[in-house]
C-alpha atoms as a PDB file:
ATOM      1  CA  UNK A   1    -193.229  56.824 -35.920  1.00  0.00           C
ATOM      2  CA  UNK A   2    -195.521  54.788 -37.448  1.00  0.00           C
ATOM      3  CA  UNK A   3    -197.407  56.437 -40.344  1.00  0.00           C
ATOM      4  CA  UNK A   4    -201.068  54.685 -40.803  1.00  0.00           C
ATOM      5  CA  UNK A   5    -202.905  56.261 -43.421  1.00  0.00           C
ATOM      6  CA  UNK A   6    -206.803  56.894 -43.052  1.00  0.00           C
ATOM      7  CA  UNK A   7    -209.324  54.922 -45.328  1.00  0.00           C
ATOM      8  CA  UNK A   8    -211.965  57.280 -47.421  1.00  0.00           C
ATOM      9  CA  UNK A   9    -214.300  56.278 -44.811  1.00  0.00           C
ATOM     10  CA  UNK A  10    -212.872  59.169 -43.062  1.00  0.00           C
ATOM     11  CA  UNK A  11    -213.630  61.510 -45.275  1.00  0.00           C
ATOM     12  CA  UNK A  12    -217.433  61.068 -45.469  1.00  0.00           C
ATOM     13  CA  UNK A  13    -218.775  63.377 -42.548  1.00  0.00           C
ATOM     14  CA  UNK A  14    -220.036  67.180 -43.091  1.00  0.00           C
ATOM     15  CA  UNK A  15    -217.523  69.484 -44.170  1.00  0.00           C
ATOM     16  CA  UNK A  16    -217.768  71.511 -41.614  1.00  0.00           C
ATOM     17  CA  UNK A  17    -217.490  68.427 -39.137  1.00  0.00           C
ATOM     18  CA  UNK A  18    -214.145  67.383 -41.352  1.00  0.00           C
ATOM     19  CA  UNK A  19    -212.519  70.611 -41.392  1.00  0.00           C
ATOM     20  CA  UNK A  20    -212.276  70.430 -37.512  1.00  0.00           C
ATOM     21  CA  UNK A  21    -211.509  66.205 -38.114  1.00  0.00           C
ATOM     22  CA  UNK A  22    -208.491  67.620 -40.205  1.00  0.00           C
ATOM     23  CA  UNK A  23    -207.256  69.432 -37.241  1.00  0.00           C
ATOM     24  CA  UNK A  24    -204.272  67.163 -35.672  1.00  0.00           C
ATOM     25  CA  UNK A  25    -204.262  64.413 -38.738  1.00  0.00           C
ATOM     26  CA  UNK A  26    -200.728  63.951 -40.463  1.00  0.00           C
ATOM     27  CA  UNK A  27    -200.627  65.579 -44.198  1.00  0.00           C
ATOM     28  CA  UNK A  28    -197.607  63.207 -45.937  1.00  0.00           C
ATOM     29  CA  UNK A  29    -196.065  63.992 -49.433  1.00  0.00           C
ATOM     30  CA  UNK A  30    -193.561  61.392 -50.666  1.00  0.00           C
ATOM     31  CA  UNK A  31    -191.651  62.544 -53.536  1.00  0.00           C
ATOM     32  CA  UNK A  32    -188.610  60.893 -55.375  1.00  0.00           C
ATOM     33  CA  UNK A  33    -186.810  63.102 -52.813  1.00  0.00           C
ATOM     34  CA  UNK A  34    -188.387  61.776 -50.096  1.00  0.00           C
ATOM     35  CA  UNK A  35    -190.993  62.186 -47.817  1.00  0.00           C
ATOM     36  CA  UNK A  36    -192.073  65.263 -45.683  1.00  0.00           C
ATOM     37  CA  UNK A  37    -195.160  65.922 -43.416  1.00  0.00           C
ATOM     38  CA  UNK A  38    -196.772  67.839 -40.773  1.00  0.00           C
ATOM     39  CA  UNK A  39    -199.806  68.270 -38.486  1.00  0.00           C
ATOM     40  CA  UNK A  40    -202.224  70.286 -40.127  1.00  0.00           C
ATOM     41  CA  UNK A  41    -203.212  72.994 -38.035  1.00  0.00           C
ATOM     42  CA  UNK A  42    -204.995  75.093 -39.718  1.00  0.00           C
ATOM     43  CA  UNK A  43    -208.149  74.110 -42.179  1.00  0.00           C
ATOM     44  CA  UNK A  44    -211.186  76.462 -44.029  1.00  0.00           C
ATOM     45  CA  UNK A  45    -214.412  74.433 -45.147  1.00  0.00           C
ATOM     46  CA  UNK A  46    -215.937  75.782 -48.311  1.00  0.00           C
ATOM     47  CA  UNK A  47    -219.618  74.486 -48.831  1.00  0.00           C
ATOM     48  CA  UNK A  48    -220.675  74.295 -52.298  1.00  0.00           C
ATOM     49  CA  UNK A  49    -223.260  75.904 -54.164  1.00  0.00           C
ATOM     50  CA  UNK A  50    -224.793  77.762 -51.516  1.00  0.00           C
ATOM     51  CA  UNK A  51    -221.221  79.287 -50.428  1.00  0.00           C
ATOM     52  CA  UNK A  52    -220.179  82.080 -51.876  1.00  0.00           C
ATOM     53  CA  UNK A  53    -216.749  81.919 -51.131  1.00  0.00           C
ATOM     54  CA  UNK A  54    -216.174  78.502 -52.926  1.00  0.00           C
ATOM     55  CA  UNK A  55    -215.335  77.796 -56.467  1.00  0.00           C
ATOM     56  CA  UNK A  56    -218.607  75.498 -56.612  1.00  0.00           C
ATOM     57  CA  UNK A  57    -220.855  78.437 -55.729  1.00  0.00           C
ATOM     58  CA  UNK A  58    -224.008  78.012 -57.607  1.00  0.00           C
ATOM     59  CA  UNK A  59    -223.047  74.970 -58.937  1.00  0.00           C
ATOM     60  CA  UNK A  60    -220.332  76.186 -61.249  1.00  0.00           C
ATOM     61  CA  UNK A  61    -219.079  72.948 -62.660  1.00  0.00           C
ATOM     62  CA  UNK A  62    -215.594  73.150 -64.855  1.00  0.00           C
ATOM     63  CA  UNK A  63    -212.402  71.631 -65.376  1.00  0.00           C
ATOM     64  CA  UNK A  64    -211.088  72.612 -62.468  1.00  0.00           C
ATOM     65  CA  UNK A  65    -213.236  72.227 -60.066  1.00  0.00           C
ATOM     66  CA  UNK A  66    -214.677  68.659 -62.012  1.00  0.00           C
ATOM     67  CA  UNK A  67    -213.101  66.017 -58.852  1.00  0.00           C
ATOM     68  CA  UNK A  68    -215.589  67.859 -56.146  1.00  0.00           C
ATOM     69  CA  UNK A  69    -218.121  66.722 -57.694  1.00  0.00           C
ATOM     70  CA  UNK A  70    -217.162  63.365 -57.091  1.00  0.00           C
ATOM     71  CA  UNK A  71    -216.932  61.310 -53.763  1.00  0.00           C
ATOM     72  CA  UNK A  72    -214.674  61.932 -50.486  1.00  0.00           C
ATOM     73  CA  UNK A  73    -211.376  62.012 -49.542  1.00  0.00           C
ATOM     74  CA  UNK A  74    -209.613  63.149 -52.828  1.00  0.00           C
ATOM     75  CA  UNK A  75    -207.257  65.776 -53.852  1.00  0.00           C
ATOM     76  CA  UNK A  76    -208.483  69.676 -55.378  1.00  0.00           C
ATOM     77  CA  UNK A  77    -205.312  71.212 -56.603  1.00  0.00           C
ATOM     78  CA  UNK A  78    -205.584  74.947 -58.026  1.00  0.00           C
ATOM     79  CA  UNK A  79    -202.966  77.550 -58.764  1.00  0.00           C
ATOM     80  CA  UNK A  80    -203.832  81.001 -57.211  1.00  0.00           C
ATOM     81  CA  UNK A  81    -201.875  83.591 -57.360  1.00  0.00           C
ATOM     82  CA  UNK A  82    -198.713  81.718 -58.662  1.00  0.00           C
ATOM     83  CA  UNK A  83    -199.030  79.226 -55.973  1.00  0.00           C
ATOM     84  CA  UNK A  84    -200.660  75.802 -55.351  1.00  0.00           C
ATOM     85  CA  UNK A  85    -202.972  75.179 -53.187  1.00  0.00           C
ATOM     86  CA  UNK A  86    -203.970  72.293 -52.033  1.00  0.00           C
ATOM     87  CA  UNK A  87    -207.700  71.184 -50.973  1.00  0.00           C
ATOM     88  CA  UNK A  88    -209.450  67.905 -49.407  1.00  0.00           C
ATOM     89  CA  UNK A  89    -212.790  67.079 -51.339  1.00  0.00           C
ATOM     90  CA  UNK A  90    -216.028  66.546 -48.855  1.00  0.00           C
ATOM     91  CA  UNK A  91    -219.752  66.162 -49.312  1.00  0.00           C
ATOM     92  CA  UNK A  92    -221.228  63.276 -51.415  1.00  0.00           C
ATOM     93  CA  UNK A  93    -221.064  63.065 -54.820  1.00  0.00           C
ATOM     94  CA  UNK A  94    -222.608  65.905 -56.619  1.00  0.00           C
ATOM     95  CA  UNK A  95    -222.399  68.315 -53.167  1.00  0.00           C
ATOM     96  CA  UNK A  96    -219.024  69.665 -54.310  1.00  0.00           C
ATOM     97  CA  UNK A  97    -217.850  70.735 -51.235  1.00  0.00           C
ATOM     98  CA  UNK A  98    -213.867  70.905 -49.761  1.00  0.00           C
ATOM     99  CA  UNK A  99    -211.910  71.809 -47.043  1.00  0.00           C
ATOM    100  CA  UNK A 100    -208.603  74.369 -47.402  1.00  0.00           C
ATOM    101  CA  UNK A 101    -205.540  73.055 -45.844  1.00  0.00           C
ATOM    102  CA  UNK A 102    -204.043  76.359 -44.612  1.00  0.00           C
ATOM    103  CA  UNK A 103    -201.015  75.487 -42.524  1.00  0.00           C
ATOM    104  CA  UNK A 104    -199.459  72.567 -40.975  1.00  0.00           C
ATOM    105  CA  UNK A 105    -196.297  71.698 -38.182  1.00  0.00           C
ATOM    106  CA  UNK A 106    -193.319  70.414 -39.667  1.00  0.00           C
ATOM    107  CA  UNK A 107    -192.914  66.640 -38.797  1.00  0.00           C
ATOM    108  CA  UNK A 108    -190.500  64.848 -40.919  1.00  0.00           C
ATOM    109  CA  UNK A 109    -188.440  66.305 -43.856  1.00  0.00           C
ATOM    110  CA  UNK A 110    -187.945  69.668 -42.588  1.00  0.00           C
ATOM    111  CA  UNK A 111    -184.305  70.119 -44.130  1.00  0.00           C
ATOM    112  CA  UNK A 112    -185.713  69.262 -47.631  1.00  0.00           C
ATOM    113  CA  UNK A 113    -188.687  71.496 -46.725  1.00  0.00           C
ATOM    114  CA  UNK A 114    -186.724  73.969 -46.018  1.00  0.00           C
ATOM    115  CA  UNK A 115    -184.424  73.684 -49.374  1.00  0.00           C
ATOM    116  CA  UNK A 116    -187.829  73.606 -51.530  1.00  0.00           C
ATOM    117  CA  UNK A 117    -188.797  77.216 -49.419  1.00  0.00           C
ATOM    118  CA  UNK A 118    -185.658  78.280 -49.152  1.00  0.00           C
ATOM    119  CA  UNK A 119    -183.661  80.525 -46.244  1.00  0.00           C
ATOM    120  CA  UNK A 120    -186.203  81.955 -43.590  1.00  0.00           C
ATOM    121  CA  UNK A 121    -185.939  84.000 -40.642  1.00  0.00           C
ATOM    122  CA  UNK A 122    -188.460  82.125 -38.751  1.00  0.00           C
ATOM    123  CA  UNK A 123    -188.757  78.630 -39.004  1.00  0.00           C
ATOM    124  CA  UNK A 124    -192.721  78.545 -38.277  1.00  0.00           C
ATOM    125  CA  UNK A 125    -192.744  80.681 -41.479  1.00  0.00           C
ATOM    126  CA  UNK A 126    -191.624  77.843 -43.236  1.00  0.00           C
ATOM    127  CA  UNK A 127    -195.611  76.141 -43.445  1.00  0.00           C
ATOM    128  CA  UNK A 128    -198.016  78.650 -42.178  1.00  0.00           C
ATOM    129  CA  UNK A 129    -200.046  79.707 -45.628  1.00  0.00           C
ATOM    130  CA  UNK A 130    -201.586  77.140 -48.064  1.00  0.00           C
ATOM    131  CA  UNK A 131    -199.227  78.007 -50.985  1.00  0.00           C
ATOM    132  CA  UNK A 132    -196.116  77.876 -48.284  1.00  0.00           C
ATOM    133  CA  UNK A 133    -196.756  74.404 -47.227  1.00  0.00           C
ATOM    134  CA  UNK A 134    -197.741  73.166 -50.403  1.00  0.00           C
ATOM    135  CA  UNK A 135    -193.854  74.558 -51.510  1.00  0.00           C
ATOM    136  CA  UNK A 136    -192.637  73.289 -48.875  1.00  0.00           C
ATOM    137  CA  UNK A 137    -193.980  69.334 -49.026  1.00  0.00           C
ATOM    138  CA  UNK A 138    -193.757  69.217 -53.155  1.00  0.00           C
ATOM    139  CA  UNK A 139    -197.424  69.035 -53.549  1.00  0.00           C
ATOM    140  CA  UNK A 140    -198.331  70.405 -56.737  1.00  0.00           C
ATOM    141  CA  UNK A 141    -201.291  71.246 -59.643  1.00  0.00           C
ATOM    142  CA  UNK A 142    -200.344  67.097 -60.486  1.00  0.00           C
ATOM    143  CA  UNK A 143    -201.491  65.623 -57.133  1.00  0.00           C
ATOM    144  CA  UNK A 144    -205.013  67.025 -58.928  1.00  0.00           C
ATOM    145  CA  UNK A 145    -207.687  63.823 -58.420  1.00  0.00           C
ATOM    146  CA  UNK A 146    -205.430  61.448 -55.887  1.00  0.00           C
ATOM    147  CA  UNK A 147    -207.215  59.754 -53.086  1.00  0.00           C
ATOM    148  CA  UNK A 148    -206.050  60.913 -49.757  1.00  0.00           C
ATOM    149  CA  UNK A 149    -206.006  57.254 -48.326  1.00  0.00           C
ATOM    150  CA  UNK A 150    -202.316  55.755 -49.968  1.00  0.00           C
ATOM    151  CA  UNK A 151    -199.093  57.448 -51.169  1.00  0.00           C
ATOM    152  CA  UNK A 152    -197.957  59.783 -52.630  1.00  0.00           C
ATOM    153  CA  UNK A 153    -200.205  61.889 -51.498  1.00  0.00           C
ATOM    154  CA  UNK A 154    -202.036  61.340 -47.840  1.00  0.00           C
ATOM    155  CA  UNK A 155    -203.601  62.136 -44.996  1.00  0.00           C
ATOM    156  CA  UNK A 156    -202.511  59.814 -41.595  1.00  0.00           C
ATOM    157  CA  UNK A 157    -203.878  59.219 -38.365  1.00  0.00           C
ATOM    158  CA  UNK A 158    -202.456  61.955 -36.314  1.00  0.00           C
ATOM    159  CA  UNK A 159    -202.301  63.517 -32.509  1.00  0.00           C
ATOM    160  CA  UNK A 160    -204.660  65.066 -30.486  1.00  0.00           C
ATOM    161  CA  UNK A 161    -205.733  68.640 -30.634  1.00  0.00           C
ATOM    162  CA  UNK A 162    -206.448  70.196 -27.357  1.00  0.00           C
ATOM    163  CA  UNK A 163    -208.347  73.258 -28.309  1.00  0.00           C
ATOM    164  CA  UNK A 164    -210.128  74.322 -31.489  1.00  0.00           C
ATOM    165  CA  UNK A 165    -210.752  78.195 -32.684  1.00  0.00           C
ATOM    166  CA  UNK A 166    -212.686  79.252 -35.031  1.00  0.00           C
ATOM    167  CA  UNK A 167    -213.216  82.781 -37.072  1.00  0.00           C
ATOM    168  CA  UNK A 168    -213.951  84.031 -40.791  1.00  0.00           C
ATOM    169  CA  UNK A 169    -212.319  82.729 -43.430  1.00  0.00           C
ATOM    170  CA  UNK A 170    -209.273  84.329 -45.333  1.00  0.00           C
ATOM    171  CA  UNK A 171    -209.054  86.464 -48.511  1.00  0.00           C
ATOM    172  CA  UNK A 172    -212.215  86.020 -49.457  1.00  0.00           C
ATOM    173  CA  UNK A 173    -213.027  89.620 -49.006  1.00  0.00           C
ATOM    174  CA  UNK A 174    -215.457  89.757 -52.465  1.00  0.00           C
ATOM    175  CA  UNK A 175    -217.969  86.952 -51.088  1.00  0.00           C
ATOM    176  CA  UNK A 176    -220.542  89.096 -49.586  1.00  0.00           C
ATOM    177  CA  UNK A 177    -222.002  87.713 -46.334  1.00  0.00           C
ATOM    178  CA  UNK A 178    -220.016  84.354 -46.726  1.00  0.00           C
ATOM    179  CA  UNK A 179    -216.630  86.721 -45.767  1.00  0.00           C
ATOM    180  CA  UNK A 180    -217.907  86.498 -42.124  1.00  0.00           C
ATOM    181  CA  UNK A 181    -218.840  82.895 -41.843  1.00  0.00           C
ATOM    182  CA  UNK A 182    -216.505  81.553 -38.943  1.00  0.00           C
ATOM    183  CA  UNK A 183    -215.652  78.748 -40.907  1.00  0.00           C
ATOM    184  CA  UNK A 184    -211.711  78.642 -40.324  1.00  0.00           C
ATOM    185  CA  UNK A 185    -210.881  76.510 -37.476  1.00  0.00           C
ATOM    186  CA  UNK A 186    -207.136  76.739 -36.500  1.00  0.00           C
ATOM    187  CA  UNK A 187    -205.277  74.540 -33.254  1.00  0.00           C
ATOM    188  CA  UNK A 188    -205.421  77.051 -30.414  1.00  0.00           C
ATOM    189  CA  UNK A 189    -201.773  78.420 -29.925  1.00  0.00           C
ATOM    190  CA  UNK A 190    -200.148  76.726 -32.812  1.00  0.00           C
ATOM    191  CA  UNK A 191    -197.078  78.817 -34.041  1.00  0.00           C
ATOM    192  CA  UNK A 192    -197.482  77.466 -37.586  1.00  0.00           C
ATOM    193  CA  UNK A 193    -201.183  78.844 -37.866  1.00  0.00           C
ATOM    194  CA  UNK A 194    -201.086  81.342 -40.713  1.00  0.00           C
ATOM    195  CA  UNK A 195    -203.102  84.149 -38.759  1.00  0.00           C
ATOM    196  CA  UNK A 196    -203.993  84.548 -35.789  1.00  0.00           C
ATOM    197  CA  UNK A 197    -207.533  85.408 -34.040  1.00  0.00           C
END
């Protein structure tokens, strides 16, 4: 398989737009113990200031969330809850805006996937949540800032997605009327999606 990484190009369309872009595209990690990937499957767009769900909600500007404030196509890293989660920045510079990567399909490196994870019952449990992949394909709080066009961390060209749903957004439970915006689009079908419906 040939793995062609996307230019940042890419990356400059809507958010919401991208999210469903994302759907399909190859997510690739390449770590000193090699390389693993999968098809994302499973995205949420967060959309800045005026989104009450995201961490740039009324233009909150800090550390952390300083690199989506810049330009498209780079990497927002964040621990929650323990785990890392891993984020594509969207929107033009100063519209700090990203896109969740919740799950993805298993492509290459499942066997050192599955030693970072460890023993599972079900092997589509082994990348359907956003801290579970990012285990998983040894993306961590580092990968904070990289551009998403060239190793280590990248997104390629990818396959085609035959159906798209969308519905609210995840865990967000404390965002008032953003909890319902249907702004989680997942591959119809997809065993590796975290939730269903």
């Amino acid at each position: 398989m040939t793995i062609k990484p996307v230019s940042l190009s890419f990356f400059r369309k809507p958010t919401l737009e991208l999210a469903r872009s994302l759907l399909g595209m190859l997510l690739v990690k390449e770590t000193e113990l090699g390389i693993a990937s999968g098809w994302i499957v499973e995205t949420e767009a967060y959309v800045g200031p005026g989104d009450r769900a995201a961490h740039s909600y009324g233009g909150r500007r800090t550390p952390r969330t300083e690199v989506m404030f810049g330009p498209p196509g780079y990497a927002y890293t964040y621990v929650m809850h323990t785990h890392c989660l891993f984020n594509v920045v969207s929107g033009e510079p100063g519209c700090p805006e990203a896109v969740l990567i919740r799950a993805v399909e298993p492509v290459v490196g499942e066997a050192l996937m599955l030693e970072r994870r460890g023993p599972l019952k079900k092997i589509h449990h082994l990348t359907n949540g956003p801290g579970k992949l990012t285990k998983a394909l040894g993306i961590g709080i580092g990968d904070y800032g990289l551009p998403l066009d060239k190793p280590p961390l990248y997104i390629a060209e990818g396959r085609a997605v035959s159906s798209v749903s969308a519905g609210p957004r995840i865990g967000i439970d404390n965002s008032g009327e953003a909890r319902d915006y249907p702004w989680r689009f997942w591959e119809t079908g997809n065993p590796f999606v975290s939730r269903k419906g």
